[in-house]
PDB file of N, CA and C in Angstrom:
ATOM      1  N   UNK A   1      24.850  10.777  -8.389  1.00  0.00           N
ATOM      2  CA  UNK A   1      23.576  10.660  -7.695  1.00  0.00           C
ATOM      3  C   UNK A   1      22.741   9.546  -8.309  1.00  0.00           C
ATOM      4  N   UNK A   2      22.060   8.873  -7.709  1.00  0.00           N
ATOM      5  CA  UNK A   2      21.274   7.603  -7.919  1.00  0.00           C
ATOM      6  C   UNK A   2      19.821   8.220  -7.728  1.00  0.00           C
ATOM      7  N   UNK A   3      18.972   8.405  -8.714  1.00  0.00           N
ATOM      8  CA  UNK A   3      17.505   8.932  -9.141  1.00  0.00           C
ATOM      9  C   UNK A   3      16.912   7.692  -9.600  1.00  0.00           C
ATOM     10  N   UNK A   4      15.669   7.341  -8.987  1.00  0.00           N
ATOM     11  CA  UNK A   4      14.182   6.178  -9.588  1.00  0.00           C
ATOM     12  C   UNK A   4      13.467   7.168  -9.655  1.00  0.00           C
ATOM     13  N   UNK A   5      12.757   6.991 -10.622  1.00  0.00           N
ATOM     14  CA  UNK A   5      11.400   7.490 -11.409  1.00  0.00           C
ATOM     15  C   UNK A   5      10.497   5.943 -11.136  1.00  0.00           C
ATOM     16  N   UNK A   6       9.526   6.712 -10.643  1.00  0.00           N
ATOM     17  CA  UNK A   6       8.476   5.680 -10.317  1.00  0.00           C
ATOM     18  C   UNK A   6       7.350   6.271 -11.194  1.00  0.00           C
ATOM     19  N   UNK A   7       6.408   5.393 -11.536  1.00  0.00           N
ATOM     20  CA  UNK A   7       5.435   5.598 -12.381  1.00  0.00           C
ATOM     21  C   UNK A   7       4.338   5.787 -11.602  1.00  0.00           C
ATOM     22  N   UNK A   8       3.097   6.602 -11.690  1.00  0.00           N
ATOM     23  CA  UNK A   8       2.345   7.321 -10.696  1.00  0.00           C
ATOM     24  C   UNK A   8       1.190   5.993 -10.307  1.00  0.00           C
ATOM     25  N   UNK A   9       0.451   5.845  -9.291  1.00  0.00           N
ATOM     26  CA  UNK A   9      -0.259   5.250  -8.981  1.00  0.00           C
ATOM     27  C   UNK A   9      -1.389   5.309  -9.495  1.00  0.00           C
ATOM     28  N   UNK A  10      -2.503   4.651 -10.237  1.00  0.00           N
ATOM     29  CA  UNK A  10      -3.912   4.918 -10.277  1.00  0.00           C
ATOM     30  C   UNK A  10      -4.412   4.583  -8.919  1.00  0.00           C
ATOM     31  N   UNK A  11      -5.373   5.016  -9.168  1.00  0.00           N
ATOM     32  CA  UNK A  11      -6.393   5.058  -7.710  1.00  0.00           C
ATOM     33  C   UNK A  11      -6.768   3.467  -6.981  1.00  0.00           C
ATOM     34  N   UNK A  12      -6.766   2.346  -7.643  1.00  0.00           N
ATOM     35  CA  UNK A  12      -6.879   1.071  -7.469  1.00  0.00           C
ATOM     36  C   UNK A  12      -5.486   1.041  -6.374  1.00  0.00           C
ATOM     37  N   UNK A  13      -4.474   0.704  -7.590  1.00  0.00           N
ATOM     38  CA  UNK A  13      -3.490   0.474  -6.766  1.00  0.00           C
ATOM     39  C   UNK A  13      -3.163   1.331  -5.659  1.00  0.00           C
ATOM     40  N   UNK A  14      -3.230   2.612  -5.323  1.00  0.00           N
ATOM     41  CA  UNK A  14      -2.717   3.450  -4.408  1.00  0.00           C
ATOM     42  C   UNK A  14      -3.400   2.891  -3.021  1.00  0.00           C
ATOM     43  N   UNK A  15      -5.170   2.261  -3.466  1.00  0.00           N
ATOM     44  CA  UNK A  15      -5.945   1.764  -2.147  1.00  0.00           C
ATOM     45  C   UNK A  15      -5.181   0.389  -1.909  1.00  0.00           C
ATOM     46  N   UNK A  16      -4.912  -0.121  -2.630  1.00  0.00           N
ATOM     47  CA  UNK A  16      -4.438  -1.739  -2.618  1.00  0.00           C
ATOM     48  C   UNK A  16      -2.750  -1.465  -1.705  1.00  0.00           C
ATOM     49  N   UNK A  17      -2.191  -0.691  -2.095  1.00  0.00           N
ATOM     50  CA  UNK A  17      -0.821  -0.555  -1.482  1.00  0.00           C
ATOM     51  C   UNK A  17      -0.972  -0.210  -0.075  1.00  0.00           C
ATOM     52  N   UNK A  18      -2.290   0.921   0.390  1.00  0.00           N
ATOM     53  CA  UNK A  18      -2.236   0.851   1.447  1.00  0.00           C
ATOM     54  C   UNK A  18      -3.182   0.393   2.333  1.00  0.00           C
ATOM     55  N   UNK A  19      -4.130  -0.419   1.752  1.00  0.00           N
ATOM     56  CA  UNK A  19      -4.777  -2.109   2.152  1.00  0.00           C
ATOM     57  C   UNK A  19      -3.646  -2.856   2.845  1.00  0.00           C
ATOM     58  N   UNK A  20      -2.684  -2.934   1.980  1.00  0.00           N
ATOM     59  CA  UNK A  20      -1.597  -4.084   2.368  1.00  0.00           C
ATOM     60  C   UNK A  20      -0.770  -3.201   3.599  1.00  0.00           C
ATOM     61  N   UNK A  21      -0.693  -2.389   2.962  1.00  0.00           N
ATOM     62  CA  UNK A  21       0.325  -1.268   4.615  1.00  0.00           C
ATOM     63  C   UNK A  21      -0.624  -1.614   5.406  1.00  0.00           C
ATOM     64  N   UNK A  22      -1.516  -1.274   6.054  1.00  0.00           N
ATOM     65  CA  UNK A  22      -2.685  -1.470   7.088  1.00  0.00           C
ATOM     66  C   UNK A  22      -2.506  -2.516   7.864  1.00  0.00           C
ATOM     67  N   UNK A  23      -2.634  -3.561   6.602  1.00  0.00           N
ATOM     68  CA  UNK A  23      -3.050  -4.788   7.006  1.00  0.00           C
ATOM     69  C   UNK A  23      -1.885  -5.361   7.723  1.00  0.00           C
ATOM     70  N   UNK A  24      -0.734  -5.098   6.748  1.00  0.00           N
ATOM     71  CA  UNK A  24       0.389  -5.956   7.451  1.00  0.00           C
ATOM     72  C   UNK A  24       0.973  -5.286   8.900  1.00  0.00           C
ATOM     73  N   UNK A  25       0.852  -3.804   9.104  1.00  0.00           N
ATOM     74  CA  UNK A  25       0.883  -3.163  10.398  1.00  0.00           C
ATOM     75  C   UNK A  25       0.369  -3.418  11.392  1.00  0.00           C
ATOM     76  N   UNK A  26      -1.233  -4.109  11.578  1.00  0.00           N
ATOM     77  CA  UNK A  26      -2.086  -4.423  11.894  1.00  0.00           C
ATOM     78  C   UNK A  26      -1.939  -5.573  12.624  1.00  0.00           C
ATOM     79  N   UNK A  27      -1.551  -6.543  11.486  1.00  0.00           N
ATOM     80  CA  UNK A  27      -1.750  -7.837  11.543  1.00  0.00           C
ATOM     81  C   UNK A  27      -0.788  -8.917  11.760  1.00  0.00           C
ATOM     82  N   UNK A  28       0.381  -8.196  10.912  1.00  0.00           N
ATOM     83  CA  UNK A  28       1.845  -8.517  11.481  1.00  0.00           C
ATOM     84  C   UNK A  28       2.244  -9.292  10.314  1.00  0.00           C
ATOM     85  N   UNK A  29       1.275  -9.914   9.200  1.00  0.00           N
ATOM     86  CA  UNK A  29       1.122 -10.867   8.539  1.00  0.00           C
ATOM     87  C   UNK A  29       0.423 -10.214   7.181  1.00  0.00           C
ATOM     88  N   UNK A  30       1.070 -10.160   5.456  1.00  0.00           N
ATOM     89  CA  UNK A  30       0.079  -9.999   4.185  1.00  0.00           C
ATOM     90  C   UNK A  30      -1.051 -10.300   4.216  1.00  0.00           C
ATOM     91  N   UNK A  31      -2.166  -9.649   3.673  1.00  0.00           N
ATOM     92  CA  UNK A  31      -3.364 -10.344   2.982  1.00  0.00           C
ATOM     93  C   UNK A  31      -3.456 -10.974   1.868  1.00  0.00           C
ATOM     94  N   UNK A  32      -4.599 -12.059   2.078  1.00  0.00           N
ATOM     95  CA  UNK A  32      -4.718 -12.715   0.725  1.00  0.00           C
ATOM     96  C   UNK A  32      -5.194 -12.089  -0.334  1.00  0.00           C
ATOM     97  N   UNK A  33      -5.591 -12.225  -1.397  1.00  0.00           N
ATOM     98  CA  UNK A  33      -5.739 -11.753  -2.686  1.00  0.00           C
ATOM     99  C   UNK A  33      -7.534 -11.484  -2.190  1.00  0.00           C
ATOM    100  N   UNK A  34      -8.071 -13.105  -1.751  1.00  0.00           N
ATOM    101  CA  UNK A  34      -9.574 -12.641  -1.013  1.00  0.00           C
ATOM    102  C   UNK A  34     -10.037 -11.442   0.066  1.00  0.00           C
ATOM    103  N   UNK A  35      -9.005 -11.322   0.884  1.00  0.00           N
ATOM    104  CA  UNK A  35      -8.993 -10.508   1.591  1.00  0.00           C
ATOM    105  C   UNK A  35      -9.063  -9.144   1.332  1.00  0.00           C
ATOM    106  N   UNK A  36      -7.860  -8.976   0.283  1.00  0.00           N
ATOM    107  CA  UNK A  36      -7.981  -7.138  -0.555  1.00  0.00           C
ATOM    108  C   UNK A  36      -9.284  -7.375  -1.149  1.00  0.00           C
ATOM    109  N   UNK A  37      -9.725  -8.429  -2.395  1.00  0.00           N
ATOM    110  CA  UNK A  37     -10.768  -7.915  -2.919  1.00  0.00           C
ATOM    111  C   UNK A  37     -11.916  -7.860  -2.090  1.00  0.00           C
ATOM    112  N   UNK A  38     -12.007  -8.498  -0.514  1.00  0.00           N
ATOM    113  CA  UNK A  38     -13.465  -8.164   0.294  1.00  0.00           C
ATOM    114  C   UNK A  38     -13.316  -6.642   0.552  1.00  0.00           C
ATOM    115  N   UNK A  39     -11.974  -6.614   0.580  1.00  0.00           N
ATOM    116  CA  UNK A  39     -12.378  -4.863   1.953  1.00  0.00           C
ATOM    117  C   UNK A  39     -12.059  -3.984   0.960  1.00  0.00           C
ATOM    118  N   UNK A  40     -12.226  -3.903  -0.361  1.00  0.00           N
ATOM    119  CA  UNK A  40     -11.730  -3.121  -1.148  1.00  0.00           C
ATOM    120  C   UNK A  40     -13.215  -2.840  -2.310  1.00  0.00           C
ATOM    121  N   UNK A  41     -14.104  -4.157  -1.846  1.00  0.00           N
ATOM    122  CA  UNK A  41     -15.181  -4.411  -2.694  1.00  0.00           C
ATOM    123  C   UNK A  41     -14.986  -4.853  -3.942  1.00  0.00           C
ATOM    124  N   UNK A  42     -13.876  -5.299  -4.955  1.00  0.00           N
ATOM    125  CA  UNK A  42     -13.315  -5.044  -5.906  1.00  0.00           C
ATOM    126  C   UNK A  42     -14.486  -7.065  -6.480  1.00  0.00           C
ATOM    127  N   UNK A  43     -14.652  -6.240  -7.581  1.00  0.00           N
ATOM    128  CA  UNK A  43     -15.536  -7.467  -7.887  1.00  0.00           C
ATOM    129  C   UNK A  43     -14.798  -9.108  -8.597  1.00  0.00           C
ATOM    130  N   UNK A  44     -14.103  -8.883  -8.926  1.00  0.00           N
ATOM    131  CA  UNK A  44     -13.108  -9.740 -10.154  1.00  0.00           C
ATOM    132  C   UNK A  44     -12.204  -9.807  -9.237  1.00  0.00           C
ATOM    133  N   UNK A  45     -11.582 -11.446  -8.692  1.00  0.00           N
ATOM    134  CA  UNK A  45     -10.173 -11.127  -7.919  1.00  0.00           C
ATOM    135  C   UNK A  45      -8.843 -11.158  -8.841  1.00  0.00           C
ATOM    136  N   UNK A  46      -9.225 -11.298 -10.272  1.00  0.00           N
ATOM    137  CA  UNK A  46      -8.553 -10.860 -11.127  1.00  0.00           C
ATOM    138  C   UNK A  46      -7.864  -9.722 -11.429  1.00  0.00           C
ATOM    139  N   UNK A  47      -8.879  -8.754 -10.887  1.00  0.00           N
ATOM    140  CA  UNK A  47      -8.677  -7.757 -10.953  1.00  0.00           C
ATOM    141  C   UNK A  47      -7.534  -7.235  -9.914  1.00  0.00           C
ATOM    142  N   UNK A  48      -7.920  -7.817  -8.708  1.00  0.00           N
ATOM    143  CA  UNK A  48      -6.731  -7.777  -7.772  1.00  0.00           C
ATOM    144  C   UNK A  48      -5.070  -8.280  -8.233  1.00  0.00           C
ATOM    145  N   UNK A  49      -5.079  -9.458  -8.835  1.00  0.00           N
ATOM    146  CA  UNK A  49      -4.232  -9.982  -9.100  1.00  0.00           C
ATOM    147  C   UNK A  49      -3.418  -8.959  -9.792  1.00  0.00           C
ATOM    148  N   UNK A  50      -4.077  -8.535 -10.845  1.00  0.00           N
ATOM    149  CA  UNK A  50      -3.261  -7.738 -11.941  1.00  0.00           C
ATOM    150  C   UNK A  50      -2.710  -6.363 -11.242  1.00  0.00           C
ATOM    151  N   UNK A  51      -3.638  -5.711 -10.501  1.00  0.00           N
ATOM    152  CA  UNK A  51      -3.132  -4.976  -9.285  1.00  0.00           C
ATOM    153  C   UNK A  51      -1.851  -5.027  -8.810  1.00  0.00           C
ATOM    154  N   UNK A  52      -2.163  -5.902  -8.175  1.00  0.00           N
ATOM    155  CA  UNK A  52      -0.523  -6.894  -7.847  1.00  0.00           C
ATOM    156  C   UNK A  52       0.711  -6.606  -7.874  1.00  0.00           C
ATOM    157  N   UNK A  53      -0.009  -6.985  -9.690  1.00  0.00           N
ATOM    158  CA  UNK A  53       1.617  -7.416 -10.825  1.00  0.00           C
ATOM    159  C   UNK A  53       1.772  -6.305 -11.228  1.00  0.00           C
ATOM    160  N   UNK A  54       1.016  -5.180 -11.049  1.00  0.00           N
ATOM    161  CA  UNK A  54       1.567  -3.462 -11.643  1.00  0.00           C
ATOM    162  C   UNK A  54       2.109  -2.789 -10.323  1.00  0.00           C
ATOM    163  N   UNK A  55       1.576  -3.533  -9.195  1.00  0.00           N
ATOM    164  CA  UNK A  55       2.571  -2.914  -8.351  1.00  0.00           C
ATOM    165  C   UNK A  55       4.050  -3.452  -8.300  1.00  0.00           C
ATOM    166  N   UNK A  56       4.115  -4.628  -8.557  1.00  0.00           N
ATOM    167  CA  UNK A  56       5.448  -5.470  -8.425  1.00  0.00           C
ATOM    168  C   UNK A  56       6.230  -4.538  -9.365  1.00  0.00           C
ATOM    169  N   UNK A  57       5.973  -4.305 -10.772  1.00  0.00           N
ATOM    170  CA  UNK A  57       6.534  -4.180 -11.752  1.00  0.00           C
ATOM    171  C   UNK A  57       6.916  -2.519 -11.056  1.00  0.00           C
ATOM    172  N   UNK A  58       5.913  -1.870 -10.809  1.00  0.00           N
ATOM    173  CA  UNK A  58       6.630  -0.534 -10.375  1.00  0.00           C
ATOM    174  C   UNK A  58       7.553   0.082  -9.023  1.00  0.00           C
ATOM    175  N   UNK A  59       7.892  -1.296  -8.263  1.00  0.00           N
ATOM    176  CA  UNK A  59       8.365  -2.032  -7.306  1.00  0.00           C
ATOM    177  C   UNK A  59       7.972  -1.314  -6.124  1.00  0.00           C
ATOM    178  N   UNK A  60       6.339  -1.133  -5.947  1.00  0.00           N
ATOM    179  CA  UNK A  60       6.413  -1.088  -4.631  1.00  0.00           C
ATOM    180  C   UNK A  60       5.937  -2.330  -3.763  1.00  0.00           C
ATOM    181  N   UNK A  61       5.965  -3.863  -4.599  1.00  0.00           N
ATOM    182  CA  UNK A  61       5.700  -4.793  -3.975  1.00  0.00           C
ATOM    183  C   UNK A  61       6.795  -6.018  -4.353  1.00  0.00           C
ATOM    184  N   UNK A  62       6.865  -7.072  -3.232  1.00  0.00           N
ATOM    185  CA  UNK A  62       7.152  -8.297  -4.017  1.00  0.00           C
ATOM    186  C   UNK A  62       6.190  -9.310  -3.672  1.00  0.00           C
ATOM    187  N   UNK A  63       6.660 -10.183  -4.459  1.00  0.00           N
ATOM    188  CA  UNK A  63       5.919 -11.295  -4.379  1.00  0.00           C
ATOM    189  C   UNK A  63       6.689 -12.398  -4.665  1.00  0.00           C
ATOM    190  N   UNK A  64       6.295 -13.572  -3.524  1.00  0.00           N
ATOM    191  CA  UNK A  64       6.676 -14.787  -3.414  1.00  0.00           C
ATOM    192  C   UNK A  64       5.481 -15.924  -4.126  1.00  0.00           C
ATOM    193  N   UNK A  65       6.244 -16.273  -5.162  1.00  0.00           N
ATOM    194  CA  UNK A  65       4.981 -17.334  -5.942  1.00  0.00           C
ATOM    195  C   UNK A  65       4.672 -18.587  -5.432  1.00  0.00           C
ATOM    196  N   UNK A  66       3.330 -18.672  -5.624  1.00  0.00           N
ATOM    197  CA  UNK A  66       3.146 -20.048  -5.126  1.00  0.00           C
ATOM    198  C   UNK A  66       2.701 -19.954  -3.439  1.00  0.00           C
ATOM    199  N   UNK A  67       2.318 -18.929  -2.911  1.00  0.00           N
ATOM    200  CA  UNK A  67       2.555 -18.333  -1.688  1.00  0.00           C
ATOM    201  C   UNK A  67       1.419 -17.381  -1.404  1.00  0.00           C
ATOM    202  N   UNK A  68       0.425 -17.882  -0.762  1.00  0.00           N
ATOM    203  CA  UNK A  68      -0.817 -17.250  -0.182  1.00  0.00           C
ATOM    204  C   UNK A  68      -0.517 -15.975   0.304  1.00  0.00           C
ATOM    205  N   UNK A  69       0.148 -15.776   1.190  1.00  0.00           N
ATOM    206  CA  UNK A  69       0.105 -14.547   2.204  1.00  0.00           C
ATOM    207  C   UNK A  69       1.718 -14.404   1.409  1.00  0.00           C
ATOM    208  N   UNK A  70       2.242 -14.380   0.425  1.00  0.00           N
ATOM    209  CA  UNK A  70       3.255 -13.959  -0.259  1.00  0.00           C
ATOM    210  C   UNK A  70       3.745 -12.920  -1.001  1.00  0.00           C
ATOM    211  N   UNK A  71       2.821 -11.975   0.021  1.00  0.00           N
ATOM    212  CA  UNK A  71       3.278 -10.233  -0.509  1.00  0.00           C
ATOM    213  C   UNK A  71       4.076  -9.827   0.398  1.00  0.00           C
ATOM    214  N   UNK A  72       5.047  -8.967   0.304  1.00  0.00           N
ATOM    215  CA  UNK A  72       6.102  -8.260   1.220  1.00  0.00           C
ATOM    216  C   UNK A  72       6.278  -6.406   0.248  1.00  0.00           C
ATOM    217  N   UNK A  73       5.863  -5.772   1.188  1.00  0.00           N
ATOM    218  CA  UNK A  73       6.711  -4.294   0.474  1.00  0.00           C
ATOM    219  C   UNK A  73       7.541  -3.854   0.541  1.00  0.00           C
ATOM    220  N   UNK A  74       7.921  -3.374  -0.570  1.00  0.00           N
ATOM    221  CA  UNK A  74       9.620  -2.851  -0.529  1.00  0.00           C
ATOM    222  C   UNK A  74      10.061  -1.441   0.381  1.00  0.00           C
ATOM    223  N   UNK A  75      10.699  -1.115   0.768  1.00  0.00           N
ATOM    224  CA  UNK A  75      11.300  -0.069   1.021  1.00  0.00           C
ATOM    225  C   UNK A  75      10.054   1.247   0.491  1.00  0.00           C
ATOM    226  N   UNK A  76       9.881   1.056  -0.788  1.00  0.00           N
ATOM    227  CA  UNK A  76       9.548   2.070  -1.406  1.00  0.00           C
ATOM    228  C   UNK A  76       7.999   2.311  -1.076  1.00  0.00           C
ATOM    229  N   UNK A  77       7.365   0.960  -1.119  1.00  0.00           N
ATOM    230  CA  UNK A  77       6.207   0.512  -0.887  1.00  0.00           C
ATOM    231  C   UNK A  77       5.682   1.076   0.423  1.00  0.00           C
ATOM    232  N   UNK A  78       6.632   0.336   1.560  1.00  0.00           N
ATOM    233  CA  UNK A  78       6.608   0.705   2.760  1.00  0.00           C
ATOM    234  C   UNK A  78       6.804   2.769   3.026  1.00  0.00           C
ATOM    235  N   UNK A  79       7.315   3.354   2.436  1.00  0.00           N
ATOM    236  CA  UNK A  79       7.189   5.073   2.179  1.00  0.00           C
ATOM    237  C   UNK A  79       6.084   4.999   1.905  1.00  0.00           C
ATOM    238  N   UNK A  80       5.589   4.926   0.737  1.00  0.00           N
ATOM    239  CA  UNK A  80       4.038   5.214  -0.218  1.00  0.00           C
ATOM    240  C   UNK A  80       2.962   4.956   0.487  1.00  0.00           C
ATOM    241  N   UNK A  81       3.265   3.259   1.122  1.00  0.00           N
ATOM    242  CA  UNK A  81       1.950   2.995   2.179  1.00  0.00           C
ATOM    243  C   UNK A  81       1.877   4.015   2.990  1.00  0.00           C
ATOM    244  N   UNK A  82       2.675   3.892   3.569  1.00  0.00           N
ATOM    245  CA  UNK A  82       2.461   4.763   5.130  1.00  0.00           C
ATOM    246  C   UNK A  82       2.308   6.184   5.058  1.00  0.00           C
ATOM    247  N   UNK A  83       2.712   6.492   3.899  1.00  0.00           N
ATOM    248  CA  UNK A  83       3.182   7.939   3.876  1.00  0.00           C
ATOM    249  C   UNK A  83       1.882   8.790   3.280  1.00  0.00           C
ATOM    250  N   UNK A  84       1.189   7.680   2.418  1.00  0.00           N
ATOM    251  CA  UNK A  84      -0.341   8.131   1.948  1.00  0.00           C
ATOM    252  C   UNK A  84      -1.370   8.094   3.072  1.00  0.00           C
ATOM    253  N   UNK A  85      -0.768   7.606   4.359  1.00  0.00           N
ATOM    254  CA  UNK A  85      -1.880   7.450   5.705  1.00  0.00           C
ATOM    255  C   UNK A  85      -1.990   8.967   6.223  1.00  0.00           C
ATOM    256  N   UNK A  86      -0.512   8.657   6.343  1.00  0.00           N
ATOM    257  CA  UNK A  86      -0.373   9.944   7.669  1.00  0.00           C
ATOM    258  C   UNK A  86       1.107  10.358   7.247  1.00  0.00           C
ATOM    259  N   UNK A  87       0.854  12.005   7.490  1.00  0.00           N
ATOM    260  CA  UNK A  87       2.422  12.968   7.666  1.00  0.00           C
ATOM    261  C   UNK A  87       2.011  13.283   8.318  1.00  0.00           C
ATOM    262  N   UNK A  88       2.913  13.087   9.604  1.00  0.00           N
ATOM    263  CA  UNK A  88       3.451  13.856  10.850  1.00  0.00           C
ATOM    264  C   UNK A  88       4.640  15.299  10.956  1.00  0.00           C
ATOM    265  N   UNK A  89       4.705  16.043  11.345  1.00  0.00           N
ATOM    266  CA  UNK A  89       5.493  17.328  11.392  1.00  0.00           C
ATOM    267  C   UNK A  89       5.731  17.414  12.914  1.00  0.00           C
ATOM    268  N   UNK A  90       7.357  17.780  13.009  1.00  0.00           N
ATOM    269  CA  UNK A  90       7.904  18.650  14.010  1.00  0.00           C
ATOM    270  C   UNK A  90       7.255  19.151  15.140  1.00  0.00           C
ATOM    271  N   UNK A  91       6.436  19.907  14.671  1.00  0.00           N
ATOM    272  CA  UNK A  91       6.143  21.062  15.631  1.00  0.00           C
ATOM    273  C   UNK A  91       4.671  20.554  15.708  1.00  0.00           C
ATOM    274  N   UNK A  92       3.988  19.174  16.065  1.00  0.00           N
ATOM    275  CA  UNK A  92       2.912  19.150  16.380  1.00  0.00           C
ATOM    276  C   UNK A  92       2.178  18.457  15.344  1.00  0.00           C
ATOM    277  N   UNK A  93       1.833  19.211  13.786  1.00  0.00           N
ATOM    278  CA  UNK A  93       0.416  18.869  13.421  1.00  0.00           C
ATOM    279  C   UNK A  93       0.583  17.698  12.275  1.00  0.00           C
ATOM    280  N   UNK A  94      -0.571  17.047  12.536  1.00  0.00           N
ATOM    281  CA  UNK A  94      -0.613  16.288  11.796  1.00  0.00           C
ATOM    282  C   UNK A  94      -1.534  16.061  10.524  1.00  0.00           C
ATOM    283  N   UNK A  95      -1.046  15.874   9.767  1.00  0.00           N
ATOM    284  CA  UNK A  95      -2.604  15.479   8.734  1.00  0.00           C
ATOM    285  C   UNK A  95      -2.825  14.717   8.294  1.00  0.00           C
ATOM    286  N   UNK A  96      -3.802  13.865   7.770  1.00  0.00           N
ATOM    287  CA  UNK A  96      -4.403  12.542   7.897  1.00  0.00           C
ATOM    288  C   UNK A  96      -5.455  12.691   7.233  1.00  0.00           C
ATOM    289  N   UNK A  97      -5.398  12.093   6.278  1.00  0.00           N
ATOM    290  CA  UNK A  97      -6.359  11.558   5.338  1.00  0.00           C
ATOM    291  C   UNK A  97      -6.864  12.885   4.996  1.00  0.00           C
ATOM    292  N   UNK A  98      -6.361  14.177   4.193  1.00  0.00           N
ATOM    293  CA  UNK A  98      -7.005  15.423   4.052  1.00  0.00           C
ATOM    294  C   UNK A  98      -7.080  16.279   4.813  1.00  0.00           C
ATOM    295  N   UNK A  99      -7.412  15.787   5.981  1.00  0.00           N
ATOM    296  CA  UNK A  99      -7.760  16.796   7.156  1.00  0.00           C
ATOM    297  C   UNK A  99      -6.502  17.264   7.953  1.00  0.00           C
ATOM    298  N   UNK A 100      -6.170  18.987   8.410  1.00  0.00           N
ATOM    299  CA  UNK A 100      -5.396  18.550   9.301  1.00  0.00           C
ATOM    300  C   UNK A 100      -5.690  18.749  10.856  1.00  0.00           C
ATOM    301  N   UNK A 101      -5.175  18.254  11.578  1.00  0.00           N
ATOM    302  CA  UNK A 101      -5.532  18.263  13.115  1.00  0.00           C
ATOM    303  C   UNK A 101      -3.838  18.412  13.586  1.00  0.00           C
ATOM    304  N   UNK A 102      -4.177  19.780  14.735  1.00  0.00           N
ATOM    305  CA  UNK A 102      -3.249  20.177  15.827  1.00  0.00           C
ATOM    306  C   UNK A 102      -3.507  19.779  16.739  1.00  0.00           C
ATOM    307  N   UNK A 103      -2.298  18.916  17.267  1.00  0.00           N
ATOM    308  CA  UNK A 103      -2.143  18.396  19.156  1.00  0.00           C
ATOM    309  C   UNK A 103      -1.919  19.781  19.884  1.00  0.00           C
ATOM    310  N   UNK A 104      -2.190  19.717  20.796  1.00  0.00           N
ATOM    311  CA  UNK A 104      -1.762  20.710  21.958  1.00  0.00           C
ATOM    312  C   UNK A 104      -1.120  20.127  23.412  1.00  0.00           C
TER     313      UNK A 104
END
């Protein structure tokens, strides 16, 4: 059997991973580094940067250097993003962001 241990998200990165899920769902296209730190409020785009590079390292991102819109998520990334939005179930309900709500 083939097991990854991923290292847990702080709260920065978990918004930043699914900033970038959003965005690239959205948009069709990564955000820039300006872009996360506007809609994220994040004051230092340094701060973003390093963001980044702890997501890369815990691979739920890559990155193409030298390359503006040069984020892509991995497999894993792409689970975590999406999967921190919304779980959907079988039989109807959904929950979303805390809350849950039943279709009928």
């Amino acid at each position: 059997m083939n097991f990854e241990i991923r290292l847990p998200l702080t709260d920065l990165q978990r918004k930043v991973l699914e900033f970038i899920f959003d965005f690239i769902h959205r948009q069709l296209y990564p955000p820039t580094v300006q872009e996360i730190q506007n809609a994220l409020a994040v004051g230092n785009p340094g701060t973003v940067h390093k963001t980044i590079q702890a997501l890369e390292k815990k691979g739920y991102l890559e990155k193409t250097r030298r390359t503006v819109r040069g984020l892509r998520l991995t497999p894993v990334g792409e689970a975590v993003g999406g999967g921190a939005r919304q779980l959907s179930f079988d039989f109807g309900e959904t929950l979303s962001a805390g809350a849950a709500h039943v279709h009928m």
